[in-house]
N, C-alpha and C. Protein backbone atom coordinates (compact mmCIF):
# COMPACT_ATOMS: atom_id res chain seq x y z
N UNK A 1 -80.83 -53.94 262.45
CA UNK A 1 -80.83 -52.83 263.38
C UNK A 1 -82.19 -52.16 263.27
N UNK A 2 -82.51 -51.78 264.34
CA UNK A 2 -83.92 -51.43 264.66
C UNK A 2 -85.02 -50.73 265.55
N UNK A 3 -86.17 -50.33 265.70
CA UNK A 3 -86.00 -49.64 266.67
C UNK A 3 -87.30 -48.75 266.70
N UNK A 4 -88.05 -48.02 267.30
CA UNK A 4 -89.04 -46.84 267.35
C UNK A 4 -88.42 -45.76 267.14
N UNK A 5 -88.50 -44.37 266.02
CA UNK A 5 -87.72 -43.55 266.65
C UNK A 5 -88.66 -42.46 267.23
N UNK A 6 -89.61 -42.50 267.48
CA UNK A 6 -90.10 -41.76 268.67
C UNK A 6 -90.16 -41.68 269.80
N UNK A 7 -90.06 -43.08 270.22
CA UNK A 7 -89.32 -43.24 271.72
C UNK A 7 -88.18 -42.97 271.97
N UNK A 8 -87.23 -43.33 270.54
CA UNK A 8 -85.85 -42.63 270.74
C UNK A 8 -85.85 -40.64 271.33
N UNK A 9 -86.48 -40.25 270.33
CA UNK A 9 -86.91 -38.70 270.22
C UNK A 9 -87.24 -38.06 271.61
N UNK A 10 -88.23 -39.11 272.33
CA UNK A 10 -88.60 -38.69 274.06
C UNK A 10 -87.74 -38.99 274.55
N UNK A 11 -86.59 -39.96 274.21
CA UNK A 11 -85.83 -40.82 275.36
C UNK A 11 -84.82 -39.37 275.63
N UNK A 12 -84.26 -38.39 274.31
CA UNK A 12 -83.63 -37.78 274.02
C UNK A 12 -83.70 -36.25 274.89
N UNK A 13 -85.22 -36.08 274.69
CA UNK A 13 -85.52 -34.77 275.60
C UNK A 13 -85.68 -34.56 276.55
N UNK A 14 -85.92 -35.76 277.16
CA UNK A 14 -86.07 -36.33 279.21
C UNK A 14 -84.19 -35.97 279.92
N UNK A 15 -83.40 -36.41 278.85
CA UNK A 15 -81.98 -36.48 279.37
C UNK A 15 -81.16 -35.33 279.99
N UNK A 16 -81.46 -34.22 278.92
CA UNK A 16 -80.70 -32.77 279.10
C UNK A 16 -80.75 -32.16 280.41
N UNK A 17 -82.01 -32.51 281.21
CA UNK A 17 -82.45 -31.42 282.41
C UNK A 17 -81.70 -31.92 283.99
N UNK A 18 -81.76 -32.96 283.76
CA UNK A 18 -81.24 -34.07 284.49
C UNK A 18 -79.53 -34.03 284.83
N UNK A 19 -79.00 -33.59 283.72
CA UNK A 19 -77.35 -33.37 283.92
C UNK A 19 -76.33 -32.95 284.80
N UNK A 20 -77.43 -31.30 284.89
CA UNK A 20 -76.96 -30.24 285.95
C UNK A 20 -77.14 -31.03 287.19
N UNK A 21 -78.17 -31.72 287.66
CA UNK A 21 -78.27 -32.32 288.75
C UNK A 21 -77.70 -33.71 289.12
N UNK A 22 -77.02 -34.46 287.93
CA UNK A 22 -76.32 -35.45 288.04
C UNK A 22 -74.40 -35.10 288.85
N UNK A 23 -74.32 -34.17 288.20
CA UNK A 23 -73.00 -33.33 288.29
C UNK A 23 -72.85 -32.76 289.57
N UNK A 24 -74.22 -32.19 290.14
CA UNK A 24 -73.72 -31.84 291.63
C UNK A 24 -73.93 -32.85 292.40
N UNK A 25 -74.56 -33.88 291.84
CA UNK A 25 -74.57 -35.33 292.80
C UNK A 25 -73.03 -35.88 292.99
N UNK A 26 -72.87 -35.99 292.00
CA UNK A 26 -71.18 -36.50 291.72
C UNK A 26 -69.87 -35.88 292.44
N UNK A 27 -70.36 -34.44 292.83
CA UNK A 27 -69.19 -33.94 293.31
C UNK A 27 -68.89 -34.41 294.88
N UNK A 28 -70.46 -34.77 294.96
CA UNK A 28 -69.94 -35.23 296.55
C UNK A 28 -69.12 -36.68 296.70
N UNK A 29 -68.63 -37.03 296.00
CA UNK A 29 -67.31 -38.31 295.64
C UNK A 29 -66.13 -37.55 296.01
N UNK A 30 -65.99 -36.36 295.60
CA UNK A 30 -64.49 -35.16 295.58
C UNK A 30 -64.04 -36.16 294.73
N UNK A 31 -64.72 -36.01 293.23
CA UNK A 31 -63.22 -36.35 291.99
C UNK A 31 -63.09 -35.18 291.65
N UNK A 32 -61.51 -35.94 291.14
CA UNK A 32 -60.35 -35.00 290.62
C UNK A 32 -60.95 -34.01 289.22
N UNK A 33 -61.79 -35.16 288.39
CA UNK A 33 -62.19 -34.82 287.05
C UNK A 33 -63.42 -35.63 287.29
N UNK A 34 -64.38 -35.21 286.13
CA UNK A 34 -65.82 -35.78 285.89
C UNK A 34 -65.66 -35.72 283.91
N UNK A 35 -66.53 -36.90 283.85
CA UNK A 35 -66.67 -36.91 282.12
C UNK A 35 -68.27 -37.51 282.01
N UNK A 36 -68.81 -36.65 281.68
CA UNK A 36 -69.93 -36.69 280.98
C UNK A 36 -70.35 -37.60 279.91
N UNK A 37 -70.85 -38.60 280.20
CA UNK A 37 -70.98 -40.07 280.12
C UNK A 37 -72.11 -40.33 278.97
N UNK A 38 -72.71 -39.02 279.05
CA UNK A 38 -74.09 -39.06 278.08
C UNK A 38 -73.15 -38.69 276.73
N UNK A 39 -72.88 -39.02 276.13
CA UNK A 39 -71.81 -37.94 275.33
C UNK A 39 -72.92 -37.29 274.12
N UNK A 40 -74.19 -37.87 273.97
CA UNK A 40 -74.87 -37.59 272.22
C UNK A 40 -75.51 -35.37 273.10
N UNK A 41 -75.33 -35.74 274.38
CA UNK A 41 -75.42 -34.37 274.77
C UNK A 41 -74.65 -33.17 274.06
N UNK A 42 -73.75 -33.66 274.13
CA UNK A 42 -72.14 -32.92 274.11
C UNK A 42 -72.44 -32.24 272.88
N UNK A 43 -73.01 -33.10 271.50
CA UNK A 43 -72.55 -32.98 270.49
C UNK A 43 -73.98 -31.59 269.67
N UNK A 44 -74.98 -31.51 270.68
CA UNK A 44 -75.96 -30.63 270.42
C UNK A 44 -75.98 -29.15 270.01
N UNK A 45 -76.02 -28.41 268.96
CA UNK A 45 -75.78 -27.30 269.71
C UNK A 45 -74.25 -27.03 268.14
N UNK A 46 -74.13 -28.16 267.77
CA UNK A 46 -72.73 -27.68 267.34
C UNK A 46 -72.02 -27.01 268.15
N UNK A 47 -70.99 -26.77 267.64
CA UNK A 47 -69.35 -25.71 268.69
C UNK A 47 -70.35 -24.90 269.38
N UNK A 48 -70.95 -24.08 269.02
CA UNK A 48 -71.64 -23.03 270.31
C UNK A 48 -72.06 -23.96 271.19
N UNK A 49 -73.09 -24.85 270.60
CA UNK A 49 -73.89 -25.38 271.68
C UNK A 49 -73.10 -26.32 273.00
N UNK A 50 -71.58 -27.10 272.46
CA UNK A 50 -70.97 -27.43 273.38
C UNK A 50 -69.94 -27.00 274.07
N UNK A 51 -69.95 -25.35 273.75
CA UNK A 51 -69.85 -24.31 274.28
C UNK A 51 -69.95 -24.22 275.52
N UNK A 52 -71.10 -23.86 275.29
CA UNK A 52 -72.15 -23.26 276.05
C UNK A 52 -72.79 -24.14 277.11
N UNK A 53 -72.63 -25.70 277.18
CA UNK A 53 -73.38 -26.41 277.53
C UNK A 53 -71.92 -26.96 278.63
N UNK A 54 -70.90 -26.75 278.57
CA UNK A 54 -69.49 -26.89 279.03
C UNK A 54 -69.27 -25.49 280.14
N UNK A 55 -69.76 -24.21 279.73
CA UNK A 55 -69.68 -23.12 280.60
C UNK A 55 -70.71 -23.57 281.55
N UNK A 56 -71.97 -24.21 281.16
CA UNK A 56 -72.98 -23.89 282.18
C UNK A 56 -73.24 -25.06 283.25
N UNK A 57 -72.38 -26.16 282.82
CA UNK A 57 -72.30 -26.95 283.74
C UNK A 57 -70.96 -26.66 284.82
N UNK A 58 -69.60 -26.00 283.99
CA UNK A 58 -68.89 -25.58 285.45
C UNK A 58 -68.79 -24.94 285.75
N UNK A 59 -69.82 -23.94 285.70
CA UNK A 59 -70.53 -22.90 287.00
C UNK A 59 -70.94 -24.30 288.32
N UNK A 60 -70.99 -25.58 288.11
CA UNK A 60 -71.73 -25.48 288.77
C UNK A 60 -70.59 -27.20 289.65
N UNK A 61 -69.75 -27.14 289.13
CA UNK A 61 -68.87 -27.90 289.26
C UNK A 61 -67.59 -27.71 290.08
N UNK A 62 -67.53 -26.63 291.06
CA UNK A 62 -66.72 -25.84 291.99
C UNK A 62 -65.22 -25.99 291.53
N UNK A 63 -65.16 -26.39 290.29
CA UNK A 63 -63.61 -26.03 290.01
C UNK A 63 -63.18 -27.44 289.26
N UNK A 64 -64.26 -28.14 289.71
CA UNK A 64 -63.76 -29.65 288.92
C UNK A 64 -63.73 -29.81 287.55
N UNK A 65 -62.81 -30.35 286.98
CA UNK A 65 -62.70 -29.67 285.78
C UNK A 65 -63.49 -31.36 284.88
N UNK A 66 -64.72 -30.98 284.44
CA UNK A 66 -65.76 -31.85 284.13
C UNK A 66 -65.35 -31.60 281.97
N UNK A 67 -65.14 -32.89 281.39
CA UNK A 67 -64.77 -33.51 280.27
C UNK A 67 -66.14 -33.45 279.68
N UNK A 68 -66.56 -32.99 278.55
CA UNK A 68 -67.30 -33.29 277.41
C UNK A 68 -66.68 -34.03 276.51
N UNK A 69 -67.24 -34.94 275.98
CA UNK A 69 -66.93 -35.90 274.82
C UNK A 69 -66.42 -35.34 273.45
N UNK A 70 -67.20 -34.50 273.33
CA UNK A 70 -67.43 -33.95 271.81
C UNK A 70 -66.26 -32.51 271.76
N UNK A 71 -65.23 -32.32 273.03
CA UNK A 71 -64.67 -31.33 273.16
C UNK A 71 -63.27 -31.93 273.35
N UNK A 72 -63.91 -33.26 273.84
CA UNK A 72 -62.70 -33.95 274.09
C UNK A 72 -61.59 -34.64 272.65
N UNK A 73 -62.81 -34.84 271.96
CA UNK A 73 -62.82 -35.14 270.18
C UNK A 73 -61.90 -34.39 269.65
N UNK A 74 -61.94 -32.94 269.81
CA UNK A 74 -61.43 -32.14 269.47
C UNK A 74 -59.83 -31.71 269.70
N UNK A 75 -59.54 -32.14 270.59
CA UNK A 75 -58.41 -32.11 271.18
C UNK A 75 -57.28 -33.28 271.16
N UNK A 76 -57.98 -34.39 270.46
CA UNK A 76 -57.77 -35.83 270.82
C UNK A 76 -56.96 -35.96 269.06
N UNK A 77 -58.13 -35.22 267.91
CA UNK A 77 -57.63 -34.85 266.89
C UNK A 77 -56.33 -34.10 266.19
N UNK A 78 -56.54 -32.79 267.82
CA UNK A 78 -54.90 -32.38 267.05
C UNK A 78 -54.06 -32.91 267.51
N UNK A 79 -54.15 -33.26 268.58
CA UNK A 79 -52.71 -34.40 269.48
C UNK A 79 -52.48 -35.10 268.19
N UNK A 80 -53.30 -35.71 267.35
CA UNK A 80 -52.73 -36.52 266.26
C UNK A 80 -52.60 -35.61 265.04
N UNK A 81 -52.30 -34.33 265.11
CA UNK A 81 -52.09 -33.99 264.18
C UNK A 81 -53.29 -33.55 262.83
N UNK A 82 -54.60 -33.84 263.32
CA UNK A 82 -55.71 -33.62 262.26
C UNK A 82 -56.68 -32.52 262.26
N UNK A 83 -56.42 -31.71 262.35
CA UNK A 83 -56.86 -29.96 262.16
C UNK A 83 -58.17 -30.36 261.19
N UNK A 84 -58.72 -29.12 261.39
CA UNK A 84 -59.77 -28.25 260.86
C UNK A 84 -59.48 -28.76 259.18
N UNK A 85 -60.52 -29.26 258.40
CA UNK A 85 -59.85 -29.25 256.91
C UNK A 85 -59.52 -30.83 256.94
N UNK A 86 -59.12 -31.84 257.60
CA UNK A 86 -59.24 -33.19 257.73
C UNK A 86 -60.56 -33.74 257.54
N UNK A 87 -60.58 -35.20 256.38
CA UNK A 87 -62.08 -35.63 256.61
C UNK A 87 -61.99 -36.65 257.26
N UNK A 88 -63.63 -36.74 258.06
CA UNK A 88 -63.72 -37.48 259.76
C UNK A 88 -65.11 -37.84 258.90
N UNK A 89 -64.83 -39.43 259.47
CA UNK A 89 -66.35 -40.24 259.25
C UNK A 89 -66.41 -40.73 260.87
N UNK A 90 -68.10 -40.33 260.82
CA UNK A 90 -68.34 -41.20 262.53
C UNK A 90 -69.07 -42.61 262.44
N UNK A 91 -68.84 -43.63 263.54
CA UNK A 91 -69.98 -44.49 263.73
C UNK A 91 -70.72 -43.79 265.11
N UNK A 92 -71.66 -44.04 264.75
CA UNK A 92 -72.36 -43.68 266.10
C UNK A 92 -73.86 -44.85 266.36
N UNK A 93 -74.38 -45.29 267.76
CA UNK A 93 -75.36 -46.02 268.16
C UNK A 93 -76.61 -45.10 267.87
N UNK A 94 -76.85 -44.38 267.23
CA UNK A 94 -77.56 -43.22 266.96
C UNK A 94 -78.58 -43.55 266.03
N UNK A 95 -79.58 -42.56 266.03
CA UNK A 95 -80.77 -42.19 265.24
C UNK A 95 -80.39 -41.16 263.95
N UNK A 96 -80.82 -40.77 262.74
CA UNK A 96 -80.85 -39.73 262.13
C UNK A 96 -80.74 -38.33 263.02
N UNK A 97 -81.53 -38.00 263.99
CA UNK A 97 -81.61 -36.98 264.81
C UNK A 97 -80.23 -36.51 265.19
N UNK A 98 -79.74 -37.51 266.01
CA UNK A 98 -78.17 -37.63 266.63
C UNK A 98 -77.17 -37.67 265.48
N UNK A 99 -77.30 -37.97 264.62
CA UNK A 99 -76.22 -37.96 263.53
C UNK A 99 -76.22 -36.90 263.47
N UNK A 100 -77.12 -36.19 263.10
CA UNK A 100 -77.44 -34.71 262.05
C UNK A 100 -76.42 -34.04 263.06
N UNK A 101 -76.54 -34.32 265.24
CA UNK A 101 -75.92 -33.35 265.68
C UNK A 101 -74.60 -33.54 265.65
N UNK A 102 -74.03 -34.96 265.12
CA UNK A 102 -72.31 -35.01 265.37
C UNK A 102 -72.16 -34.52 264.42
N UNK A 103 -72.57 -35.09 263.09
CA UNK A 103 -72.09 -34.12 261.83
C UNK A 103 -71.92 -32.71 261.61
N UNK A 104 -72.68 -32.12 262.18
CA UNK A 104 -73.17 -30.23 262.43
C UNK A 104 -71.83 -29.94 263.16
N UNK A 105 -71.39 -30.58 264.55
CA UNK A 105 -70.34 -30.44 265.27
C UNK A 105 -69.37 -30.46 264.44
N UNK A 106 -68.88 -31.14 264.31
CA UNK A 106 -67.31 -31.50 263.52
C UNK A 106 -67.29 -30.64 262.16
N UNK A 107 -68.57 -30.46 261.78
CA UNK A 107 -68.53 -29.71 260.66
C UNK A 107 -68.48 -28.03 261.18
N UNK A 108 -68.68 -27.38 262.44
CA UNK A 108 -68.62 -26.21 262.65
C UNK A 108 -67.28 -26.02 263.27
N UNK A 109 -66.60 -27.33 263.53
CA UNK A 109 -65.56 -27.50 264.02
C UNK A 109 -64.27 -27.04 262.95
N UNK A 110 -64.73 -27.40 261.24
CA UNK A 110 -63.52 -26.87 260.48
C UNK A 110 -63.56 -28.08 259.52
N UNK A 111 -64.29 -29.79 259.93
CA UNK A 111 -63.81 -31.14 259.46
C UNK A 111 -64.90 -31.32 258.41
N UNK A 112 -64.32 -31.96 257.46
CA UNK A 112 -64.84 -32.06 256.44
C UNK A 112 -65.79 -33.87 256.14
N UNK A 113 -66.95 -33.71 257.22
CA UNK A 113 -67.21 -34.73 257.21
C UNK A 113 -68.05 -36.20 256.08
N UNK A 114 -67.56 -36.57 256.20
CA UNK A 114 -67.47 -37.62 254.88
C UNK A 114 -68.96 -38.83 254.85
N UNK A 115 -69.32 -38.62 256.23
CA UNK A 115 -70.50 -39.37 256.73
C UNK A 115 -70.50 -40.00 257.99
N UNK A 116 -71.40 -40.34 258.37
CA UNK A 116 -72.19 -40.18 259.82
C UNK A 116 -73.06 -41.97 259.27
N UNK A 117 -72.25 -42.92 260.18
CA UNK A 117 -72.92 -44.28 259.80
C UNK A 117 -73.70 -44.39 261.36
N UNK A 118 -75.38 -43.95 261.45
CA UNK A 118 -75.42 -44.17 262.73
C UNK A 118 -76.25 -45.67 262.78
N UNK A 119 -76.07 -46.36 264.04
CA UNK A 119 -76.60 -47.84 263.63
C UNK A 119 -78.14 -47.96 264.37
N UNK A 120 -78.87 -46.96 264.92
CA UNK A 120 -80.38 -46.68 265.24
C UNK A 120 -80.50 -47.65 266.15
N UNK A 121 -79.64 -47.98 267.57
CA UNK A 121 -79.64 -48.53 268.93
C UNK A 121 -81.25 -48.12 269.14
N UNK A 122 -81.51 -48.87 269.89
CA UNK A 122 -83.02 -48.26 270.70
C UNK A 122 -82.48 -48.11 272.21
N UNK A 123 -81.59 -47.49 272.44
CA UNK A 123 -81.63 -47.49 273.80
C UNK A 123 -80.09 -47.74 274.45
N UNK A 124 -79.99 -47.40 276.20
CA UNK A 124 -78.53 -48.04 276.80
C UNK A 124 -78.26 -50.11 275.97
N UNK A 125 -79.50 -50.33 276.53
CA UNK A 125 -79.16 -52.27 276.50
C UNK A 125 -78.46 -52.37 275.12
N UNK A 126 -79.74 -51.98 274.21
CA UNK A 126 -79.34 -52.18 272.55
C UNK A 126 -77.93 -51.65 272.48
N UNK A 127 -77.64 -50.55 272.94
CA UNK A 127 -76.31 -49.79 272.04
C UNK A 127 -75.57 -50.99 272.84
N UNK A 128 -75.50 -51.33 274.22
CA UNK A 128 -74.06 -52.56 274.69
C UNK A 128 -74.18 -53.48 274.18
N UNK A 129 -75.66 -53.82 273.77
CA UNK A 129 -75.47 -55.41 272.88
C UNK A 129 -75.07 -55.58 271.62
N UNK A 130 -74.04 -54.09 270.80
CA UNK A 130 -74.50 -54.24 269.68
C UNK A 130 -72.62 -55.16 269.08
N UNK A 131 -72.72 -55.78 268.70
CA UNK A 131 -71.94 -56.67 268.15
C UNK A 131 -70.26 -56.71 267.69
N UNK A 132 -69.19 -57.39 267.74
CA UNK A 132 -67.91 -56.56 267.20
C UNK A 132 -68.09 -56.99 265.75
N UNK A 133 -68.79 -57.69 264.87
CA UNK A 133 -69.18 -58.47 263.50
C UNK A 133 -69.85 -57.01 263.22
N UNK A 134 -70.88 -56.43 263.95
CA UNK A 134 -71.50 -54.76 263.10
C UNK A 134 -70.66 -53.64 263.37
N UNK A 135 -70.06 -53.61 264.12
CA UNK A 135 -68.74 -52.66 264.70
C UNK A 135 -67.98 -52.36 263.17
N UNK A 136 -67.47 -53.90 262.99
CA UNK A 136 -66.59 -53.73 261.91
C UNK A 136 -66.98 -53.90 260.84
N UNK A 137 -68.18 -54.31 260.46
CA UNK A 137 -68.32 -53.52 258.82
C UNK A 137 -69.52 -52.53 258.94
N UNK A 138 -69.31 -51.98 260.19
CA UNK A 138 -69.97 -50.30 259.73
C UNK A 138 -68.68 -49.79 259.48
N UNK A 139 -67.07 -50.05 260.65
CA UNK A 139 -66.41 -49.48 260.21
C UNK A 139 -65.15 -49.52 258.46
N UNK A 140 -65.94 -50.99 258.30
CA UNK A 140 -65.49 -50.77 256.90
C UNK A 140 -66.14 -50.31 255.86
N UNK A 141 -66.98 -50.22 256.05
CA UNK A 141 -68.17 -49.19 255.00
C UNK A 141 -67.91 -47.88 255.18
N UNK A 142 -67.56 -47.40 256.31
CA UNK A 142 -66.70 -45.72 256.09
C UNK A 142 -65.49 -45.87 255.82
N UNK A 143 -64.23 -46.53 256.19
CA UNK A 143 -63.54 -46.36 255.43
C UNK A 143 -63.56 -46.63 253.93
N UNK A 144 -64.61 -47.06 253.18
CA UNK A 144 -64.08 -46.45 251.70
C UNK A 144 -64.43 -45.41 250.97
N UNK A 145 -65.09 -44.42 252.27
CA UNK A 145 -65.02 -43.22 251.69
C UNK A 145 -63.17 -42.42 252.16
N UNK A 146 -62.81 -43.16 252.40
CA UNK A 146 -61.18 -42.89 252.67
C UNK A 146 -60.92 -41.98 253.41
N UNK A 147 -61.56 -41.73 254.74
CA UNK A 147 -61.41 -40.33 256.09
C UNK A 147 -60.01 -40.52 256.32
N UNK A 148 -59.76 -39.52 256.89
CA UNK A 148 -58.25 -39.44 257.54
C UNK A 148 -58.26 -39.93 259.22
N UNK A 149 -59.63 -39.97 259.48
CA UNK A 149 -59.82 -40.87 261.07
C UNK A 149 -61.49 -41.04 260.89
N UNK A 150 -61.72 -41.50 262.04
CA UNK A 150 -63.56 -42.61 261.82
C UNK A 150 -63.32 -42.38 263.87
N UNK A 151 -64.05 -41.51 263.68
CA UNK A 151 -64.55 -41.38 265.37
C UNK A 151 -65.73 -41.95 265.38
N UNK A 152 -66.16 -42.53 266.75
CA UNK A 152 -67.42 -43.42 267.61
C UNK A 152 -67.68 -42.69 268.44
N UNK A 153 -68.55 -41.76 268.52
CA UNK A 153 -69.62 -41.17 269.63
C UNK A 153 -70.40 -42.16 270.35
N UNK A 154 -70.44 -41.85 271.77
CA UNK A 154 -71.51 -42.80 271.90
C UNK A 154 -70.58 -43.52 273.20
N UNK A 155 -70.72 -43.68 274.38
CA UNK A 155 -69.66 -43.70 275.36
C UNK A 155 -70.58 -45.23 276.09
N UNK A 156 -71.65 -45.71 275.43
CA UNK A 156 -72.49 -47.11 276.15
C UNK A 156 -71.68 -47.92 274.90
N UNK A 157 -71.65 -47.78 273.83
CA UNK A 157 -71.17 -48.59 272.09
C UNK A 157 -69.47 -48.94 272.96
N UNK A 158 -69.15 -50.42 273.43
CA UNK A 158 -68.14 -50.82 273.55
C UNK A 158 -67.12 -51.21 272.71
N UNK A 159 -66.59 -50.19 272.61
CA UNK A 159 -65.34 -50.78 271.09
C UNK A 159 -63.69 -50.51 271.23
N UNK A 160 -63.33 -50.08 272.31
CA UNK A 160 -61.67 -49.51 272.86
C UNK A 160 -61.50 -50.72 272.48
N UNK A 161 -61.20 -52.05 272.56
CA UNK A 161 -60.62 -52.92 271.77
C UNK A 161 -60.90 -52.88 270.45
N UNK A 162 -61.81 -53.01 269.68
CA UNK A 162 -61.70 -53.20 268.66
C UNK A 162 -61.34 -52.44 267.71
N UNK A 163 -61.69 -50.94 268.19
CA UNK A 163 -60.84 -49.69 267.66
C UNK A 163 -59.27 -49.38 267.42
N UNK A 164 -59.17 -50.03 268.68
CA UNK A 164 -57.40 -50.38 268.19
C UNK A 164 -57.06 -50.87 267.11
N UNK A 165 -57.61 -52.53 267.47
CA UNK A 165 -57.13 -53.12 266.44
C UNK A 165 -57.81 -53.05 264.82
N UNK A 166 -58.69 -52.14 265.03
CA UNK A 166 -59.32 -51.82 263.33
C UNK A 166 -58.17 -50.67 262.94
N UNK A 167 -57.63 -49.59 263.56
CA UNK A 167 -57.04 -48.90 262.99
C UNK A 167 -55.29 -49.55 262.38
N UNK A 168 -54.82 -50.40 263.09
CA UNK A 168 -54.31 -51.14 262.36
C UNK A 168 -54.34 -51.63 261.08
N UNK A 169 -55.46 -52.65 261.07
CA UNK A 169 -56.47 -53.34 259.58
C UNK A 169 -56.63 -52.40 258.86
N UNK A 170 -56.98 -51.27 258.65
CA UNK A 170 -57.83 -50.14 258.17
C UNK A 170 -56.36 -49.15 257.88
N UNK A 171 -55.94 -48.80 258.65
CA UNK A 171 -54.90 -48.46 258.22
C UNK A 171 -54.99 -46.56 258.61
N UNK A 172 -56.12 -46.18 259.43
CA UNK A 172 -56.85 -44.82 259.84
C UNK A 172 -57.02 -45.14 260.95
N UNK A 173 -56.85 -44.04 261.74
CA UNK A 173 -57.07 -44.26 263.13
C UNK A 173 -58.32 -43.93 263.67
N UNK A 174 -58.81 -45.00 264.13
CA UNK A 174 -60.30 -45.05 264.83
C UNK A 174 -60.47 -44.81 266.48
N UNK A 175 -61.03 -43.78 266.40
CA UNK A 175 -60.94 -42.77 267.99
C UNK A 175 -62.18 -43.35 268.63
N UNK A 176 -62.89 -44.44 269.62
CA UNK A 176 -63.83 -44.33 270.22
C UNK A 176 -63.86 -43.42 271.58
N UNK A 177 -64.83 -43.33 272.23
CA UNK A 177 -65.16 -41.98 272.69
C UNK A 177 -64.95 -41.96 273.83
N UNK A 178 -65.01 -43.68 274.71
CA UNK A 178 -64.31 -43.61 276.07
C UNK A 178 -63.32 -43.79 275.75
N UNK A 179 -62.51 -44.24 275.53
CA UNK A 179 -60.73 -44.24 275.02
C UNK A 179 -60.45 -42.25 275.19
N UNK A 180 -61.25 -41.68 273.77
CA UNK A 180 -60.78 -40.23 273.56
C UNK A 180 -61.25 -39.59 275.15
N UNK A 181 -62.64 -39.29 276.09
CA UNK A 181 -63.27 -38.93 277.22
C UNK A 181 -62.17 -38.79 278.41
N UNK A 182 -61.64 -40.35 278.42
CA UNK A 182 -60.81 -41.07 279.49
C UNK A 182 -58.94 -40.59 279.86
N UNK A 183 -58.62 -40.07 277.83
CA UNK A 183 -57.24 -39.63 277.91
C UNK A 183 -57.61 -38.12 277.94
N UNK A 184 -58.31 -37.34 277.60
CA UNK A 184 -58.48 -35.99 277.90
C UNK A 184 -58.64 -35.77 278.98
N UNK A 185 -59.37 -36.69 280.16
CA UNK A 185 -59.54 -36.49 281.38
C UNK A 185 -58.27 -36.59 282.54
N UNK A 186 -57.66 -37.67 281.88
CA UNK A 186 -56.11 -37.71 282.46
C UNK A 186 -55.19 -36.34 282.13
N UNK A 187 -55.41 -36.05 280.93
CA UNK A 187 -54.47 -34.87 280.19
C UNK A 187 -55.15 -33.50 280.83
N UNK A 188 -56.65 -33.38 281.32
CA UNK A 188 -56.64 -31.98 281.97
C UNK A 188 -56.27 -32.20 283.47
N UNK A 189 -56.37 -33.50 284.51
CA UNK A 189 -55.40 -33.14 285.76
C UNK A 189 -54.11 -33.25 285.62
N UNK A 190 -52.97 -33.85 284.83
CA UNK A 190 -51.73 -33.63 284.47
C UNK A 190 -51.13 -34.57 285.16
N UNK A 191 -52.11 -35.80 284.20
CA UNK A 191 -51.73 -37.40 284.46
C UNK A 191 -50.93 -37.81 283.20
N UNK A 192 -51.19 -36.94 282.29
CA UNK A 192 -50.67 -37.22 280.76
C UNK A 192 -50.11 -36.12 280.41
């Protein structure tokens, strides 16, 4: 795994400005719900920051009720029962930078995080090409710090299959982030 991380670093600060204007592009579809697809956004900022970054996009979203990832996490956790005080290991397609912000999150969140395995993608291509053979022993290298769940940030990192069936093997339930994005989005129009 490999990569520049300074290009990562620019790739990172070009993204944010761009959002607000992705979102009013989108509404002209008339969906029901919108989910924010960038998810390493979401996670900036810790709890305030995806706060804050959730108010200021539906100002601008006429009522559509638009899904953050990292909020969606949150919610996805207590449905299963894992409160504030639970320890959560992540994988993420991420840089050091991006780790630091899921960890900060979950950790202002109440969770007692156990580690942050990020695998330093260079990019959309890299994070889809990245393998179900590195999938699963990043995710067995966090479970033996023994979390009570192993969330995947990161909504390009394809793993809703394999997440299933690792939490099985593993024996912890492994939340990836379109799986968690996709049922919160159903559960705020009152599909679920």
């Amino acid at each position: 795994v490999g990569g520049n991380l300074e290009s990562y670093r620019d790739g990172i600060d070009t993204q944010v400005p761009v959002i607000a204007e992705a979102v009013e592009m989108a509404l002209h579809t008339k969906p029901s719900a919108m989910i924010l697809a960038h998810s390493m956004d979401t996670f900036r900022g810790a709890m305030d920051g995806a706060r804050l970054l959730q108010e200021r996009l539906d100002e601008r979203t006429h009522g559509v009720p638009l899904v953050l990832p990292s909020l969606a996490y949150l919610a996805a956790l207590k449905a299963l029962g894992l409160g504030p005080g639970a320890r959560l290991a992540a994988i993420t397609p991420y840089w050091p930078p991006e780790d630091a912000h899921v960890d900060a999150f979950f950790t202002s969140a109440g969770y007692k995080v156990t580690r942050v395995l990020g695998m330093k993608r260079q990019g959309a291509f890299a994070i889809s090409a990245t393998t179900a053979a590195e999938l699963t022993a990043g995710l067995r290298e966090l479970a033996k710090d023994s979390p009570d769940v192993i969330v995947q940030p990161g909504t390009n990192l394809a793993s809703v299959k394999l997440a299933a069936e690792a939490s099985a093997w593993l024996g912890i339930p492994v939340l990836p982030c379109n799986t968690v994005a996709y049922w919160y989005a159903l559960r705020t129009i009152g599909v679920m």
